[in-house]
Protein backbone atom coordinates (compact mmCIF):
# COMPACT_ATOMS: atom_id res chain seq x y z
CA UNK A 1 130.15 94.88 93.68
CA UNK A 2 129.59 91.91 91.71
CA UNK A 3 128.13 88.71 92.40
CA UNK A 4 130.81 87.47 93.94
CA UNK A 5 130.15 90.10 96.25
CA UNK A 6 126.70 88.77 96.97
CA UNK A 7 128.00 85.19 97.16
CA UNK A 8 130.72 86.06 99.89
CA UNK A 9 127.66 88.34 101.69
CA UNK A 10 126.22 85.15 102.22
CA UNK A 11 126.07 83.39 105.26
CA UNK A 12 126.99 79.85 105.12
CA UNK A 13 123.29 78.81 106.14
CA UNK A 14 122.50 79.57 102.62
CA UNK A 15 125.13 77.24 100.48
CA UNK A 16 122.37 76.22 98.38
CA UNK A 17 121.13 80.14 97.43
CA UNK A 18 125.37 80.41 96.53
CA UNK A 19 125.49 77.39 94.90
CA UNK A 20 121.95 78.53 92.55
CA UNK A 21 123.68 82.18 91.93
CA UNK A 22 126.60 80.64 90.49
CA UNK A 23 125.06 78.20 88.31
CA UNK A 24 122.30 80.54 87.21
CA UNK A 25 124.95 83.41 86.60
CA UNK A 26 126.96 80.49 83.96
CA UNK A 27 123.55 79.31 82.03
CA UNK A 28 123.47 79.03 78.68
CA UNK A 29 120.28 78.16 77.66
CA UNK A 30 119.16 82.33 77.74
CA UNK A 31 120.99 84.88 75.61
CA UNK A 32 123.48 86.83 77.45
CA UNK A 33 120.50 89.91 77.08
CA UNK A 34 117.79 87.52 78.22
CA UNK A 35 119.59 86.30 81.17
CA UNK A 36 121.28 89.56 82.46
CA UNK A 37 117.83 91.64 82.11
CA UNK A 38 116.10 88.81 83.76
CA UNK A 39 118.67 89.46 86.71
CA UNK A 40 118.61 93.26 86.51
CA UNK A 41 114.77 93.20 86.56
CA UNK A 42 114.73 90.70 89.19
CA UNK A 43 116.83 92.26 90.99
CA UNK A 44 115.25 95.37 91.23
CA UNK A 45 111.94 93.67 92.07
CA UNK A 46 113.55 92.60 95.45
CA UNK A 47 113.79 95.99 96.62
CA UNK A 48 116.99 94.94 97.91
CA UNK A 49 119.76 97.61 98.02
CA UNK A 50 122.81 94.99 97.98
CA UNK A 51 121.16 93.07 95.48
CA UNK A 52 120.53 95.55 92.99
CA UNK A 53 123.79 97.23 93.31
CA UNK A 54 125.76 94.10 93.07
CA UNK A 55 123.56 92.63 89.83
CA UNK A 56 122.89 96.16 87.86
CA UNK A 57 126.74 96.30 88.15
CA UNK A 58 127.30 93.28 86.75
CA UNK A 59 124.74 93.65 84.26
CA UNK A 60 126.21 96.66 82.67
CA UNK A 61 128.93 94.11 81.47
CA UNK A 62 125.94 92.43 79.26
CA UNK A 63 123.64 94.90 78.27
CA UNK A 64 123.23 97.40 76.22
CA UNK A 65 122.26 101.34 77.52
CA UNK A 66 119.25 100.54 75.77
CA UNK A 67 118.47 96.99 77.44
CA UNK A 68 119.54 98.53 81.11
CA UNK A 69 116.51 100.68 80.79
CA UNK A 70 114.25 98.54 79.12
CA UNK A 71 115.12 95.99 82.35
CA UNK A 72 114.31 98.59 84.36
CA UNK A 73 110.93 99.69 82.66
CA UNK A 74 110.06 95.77 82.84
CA UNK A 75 110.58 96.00 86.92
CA UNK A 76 108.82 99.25 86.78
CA UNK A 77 105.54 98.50 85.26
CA UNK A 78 105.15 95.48 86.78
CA UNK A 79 104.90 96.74 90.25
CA UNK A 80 102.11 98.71 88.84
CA UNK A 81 100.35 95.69 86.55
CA UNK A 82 101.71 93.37 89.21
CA UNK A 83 99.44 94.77 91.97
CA UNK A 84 96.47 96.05 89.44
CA UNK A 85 96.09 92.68 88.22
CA UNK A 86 96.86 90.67 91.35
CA UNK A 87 93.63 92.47 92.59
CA UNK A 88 91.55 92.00 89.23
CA UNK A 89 91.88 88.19 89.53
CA UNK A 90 91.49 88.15 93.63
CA UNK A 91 88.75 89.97 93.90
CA UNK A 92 85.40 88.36 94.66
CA UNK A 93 83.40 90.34 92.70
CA UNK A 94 83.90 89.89 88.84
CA UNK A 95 82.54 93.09 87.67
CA UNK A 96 86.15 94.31 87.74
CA UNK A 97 87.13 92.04 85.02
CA UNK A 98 85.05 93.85 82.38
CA UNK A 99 86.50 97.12 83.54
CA UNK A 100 89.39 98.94 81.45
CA UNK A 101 92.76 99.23 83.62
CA UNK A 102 92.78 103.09 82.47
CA UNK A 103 96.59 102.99 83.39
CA UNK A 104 98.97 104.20 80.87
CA UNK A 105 101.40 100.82 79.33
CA UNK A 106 102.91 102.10 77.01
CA UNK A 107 106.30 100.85 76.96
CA UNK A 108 104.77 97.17 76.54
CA UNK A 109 104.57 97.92 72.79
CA UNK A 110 107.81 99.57 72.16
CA UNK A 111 110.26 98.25 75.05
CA UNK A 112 113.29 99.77 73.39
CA UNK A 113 114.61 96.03 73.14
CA UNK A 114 113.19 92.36 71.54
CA UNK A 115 109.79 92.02 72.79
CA UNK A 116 110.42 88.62 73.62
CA UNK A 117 113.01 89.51 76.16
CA UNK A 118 110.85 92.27 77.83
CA UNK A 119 107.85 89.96 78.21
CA UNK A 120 110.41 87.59 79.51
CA UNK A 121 111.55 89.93 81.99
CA UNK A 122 108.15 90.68 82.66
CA UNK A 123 107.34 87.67 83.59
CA UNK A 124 110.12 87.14 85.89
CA UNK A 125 109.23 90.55 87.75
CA UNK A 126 105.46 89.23 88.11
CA UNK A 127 106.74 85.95 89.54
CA UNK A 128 108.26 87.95 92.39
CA UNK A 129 105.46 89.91 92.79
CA UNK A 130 103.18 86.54 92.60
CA UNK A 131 100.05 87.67 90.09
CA UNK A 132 99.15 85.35 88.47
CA UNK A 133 96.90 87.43 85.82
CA UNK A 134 100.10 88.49 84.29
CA UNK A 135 102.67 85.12 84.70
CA UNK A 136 100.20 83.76 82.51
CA UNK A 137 99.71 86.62 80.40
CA UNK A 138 103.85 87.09 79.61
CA UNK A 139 104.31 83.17 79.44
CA UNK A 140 101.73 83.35 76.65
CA UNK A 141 103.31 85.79 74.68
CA UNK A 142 107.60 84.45 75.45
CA UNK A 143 105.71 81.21 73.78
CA UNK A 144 104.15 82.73 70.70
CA UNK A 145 107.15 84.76 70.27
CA UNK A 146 109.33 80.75 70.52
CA UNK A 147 110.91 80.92 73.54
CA UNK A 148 110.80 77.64 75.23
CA UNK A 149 109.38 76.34 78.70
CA UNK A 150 113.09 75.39 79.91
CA UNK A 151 114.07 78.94 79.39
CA UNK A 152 111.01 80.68 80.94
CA UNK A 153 111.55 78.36 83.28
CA UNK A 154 115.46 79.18 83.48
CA UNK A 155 113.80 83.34 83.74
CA UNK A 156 112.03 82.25 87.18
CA UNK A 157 114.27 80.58 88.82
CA UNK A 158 116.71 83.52 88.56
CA UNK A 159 114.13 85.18 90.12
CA UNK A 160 113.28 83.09 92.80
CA UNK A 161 117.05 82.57 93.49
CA UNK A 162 117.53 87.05 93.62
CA UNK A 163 114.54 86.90 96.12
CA UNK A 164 115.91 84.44 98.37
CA UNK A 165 119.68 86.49 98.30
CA UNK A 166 117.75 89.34 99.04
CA UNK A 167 115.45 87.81 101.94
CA UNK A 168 118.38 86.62 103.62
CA UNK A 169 120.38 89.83 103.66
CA UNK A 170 117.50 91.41 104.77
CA UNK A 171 117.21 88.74 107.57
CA UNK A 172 121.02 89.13 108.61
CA UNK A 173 120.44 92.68 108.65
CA UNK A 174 117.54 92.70 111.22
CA UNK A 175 119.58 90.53 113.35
């Protein structure tokens, strides 16, 4: 399974999700690491089991062992920042601001990979997951570390273009 695979799952309804895959899946502007973890991490941030067969698959191509779990971790503690955070910055009251997250992050200071690319994957992951706390957060650090808007902004729209593949398999499934 390959994205081909997802492409040709596709119903003709959504050309222009196709049409994004295939370009995003030839850009250059990300290293072949940045750009396949983005899609692995992505990927698995859909929750979507065509979608992450079809792109860890691919991926495997591209990365190392070593970046194929570090994608992972990315996806992985994000959905636990994503929704910590996400609540930090929604909540009315501010007192939880001041408060320590007490949860255990430890693989944001030794991804197993360039930090850059894990705070890049990061950031696509949180994206998905829409907090805000932690977009800004990763974008800060993919900039300090030189990365450059056009690819972080490359990063998301890999994601956004995985979430749509996945919401309309999902959508043909429930049909």
């Amino acid at each position: 399974m390959t994205i081909d695979t997802l492409k040709s799952a596709l119903p003709d309804y959504a050309k222009d999700i196709k049409l994004n895959l295939s370009s995003l899946a030839g850009e250059e502007i990300l290293t072949d690491q940045q750009k396949w973890g983005t899609f692995l991490a992505s990927a698995l941030a859909t929750r979507q089991k065509t979608v992450i067969a079809a792109i860890e698959e691919e991926a495997a191509d591209y990365l190392s062992a070593e970046a194929l779990t570090a994608a992972k971790a990315a996806h992985a503690i994000m959905a636990m920042n994503n929704v910590y955070y996400r609540f930090v910055h929604i909540a009315s009251n501010k007192d939880y601001h001041t408060m320590p997250a007490k949860l255990r992050m430890n693989i944001l200071a030794n991804p197993g990979v360039d930090k850059t690319d894990f705070e890049l994957w990061s950031l696509a992951v949180s994206a998905i997951n829409g907090c805000g706390m932690c977009i800004d957060s990763h974008e800060k650090q993919v900039l300090s570390h030189g990365l450059s808007k056009e690819q972080i902004h490359t990063a998301v729209r890999i994601a956004s273009t995985l979430h749509a593949v996945a919401a309309v398999l999902d959508g043909e499934d429930a049909q």
